[in-house]
Protein backbone atom coordinates (compact mmCIF):
# COMPACT_ATOMS: atom_id res chain seq x y z
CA UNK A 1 0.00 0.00 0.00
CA UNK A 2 2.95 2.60 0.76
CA UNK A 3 4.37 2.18 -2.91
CA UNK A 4 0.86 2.43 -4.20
CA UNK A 5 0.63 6.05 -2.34
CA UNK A 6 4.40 6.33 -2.78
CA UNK A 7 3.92 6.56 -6.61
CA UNK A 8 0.57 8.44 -7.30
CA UNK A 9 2.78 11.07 -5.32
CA UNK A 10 5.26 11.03 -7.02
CA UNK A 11 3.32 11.21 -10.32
CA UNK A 12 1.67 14.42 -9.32
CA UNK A 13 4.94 15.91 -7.83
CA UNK A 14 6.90 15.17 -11.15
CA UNK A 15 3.75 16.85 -12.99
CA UNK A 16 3.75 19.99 -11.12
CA UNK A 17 8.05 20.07 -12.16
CA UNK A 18 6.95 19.44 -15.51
CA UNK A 19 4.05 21.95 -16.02
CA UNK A 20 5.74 24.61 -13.54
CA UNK A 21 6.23 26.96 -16.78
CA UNK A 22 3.05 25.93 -18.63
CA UNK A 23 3.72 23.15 -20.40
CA UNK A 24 4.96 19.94 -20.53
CA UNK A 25 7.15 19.08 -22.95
CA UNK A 26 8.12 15.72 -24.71
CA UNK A 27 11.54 15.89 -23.44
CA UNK A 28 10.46 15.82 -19.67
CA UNK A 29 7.96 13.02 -21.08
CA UNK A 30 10.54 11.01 -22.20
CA UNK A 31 13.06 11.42 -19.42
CA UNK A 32 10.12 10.58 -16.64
CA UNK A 33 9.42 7.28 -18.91
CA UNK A 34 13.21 6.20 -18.75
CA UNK A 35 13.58 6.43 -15.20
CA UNK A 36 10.48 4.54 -14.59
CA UNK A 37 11.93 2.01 -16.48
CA UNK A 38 15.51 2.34 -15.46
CA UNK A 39 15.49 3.57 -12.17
CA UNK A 40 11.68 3.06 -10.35
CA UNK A 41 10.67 -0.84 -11.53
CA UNK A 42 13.84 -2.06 -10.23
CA UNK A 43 13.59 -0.48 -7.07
CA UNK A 44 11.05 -2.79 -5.37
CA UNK A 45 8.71 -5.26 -7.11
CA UNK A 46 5.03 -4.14 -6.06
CA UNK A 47 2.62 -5.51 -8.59
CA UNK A 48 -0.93 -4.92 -8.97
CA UNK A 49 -3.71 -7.27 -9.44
CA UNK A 50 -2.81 -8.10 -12.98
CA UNK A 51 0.88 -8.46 -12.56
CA UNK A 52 1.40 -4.49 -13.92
CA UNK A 53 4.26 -2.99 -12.13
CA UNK A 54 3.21 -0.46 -9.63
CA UNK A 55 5.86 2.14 -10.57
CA UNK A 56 3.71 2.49 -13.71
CA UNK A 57 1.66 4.68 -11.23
CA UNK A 58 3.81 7.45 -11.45
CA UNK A 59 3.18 7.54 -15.36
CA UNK A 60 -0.76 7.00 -14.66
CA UNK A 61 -0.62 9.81 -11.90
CA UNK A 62 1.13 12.01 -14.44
CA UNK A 63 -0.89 11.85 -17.09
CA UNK A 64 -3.84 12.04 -14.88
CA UNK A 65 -2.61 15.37 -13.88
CA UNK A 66 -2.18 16.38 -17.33
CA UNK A 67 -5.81 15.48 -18.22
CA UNK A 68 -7.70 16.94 -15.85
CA UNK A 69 -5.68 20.20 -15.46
CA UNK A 70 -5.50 20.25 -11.95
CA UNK A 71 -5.21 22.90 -9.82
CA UNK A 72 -3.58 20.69 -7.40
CA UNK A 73 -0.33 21.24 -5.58
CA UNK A 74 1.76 18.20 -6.39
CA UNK A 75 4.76 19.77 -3.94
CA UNK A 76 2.25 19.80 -1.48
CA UNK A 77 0.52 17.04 -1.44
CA UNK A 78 3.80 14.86 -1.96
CA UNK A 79 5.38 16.86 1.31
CA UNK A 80 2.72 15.67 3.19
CA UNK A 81 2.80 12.48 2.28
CA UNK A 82 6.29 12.47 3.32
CA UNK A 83 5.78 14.03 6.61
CA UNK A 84 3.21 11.39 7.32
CA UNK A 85 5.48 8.26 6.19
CA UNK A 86 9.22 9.38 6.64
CA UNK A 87 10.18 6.21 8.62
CA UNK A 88 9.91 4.33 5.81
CA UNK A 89 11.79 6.59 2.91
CA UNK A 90 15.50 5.22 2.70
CA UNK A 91 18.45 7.19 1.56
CA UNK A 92 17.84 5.07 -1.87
CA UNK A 93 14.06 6.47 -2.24
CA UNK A 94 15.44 9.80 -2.16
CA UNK A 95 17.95 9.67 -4.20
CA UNK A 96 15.84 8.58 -7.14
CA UNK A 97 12.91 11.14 -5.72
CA UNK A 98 15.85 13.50 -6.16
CA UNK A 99 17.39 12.25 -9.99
CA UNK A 100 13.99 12.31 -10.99
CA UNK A 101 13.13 15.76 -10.24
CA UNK A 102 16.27 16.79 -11.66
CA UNK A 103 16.19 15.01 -14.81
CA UNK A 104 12.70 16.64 -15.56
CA UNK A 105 13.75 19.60 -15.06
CA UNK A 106 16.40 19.69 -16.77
CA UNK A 107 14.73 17.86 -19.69
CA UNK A 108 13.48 21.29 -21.59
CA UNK A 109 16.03 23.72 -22.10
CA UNK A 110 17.64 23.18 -18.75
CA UNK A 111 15.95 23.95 -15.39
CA UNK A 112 14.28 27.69 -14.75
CA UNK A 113 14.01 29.66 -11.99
CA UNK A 114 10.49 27.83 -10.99
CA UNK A 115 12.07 24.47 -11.18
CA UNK A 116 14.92 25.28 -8.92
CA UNK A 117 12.24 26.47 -6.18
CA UNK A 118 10.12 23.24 -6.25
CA UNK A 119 13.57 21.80 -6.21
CA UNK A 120 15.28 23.19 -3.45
CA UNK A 121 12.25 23.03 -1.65
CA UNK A 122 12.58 19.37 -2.02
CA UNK A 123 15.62 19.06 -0.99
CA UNK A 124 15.15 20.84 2.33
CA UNK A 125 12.19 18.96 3.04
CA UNK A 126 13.59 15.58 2.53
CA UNK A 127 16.85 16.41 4.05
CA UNK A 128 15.32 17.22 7.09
């Protein structure tokens, strides 16, 4: 159930990264899919009910985002989830949380000034 959670977060957090100046572009598309694949399947090996890797959430939770247009605060709602479950977030969990945010970022023309923000107020958050 925590991965579940864990990557509908994450999903939503990697959307707000990706949308921060408007849009998200197929660069920050295609570096999100490659570290599902590369970097989130491996981590653990969650399934769901039909034998579909749950890291695929984060790519469900995404595009969900995307569709609906969402006012939601993915920074916010993944910083809570956090706060509420940071026993069980290991130095490995945020280092890819970490990567990941990075790599979208700097997918499109390297990362902005609103990037860096969500960013650093990452960092702070899960350093703490």
């Amino acid at each position: 159930m925590f991965y579940e959670q864990l990557y509908i977060e994450l999903g939503r957090l990697f959307y707000s990264i990706a949308v921060i100046d408007g849009k998200v572009h197929s660069t920050e598309r295609e570096s999100l899919q490659k570290l599902i694949q590369n970097t989130w399947k491996p981590l653990e090996g969650s399934i769901d009910r039909y034998g579909t890797d749950q890291a695929n959430l984060i790519d469900f939770a995404f595009e969900y985002e995307e569709a609906e247009s969402t006012e939601r605060n993915g920074l916010d709602s993944f910083l809570e989830f956090y706060d509420e479950n940071k026993s069980r977030f290991t130095p490995t969990l945020v280092g890819n949380i970490l990567q990941t945010a990075e790599t979208i970022a700097n997918a499109y023309r390297g990362k902005n000034n609103s990037e860096s923000k969500i960013i650093d107020r990452l960092i702070i958050a899960l350093s703490s």
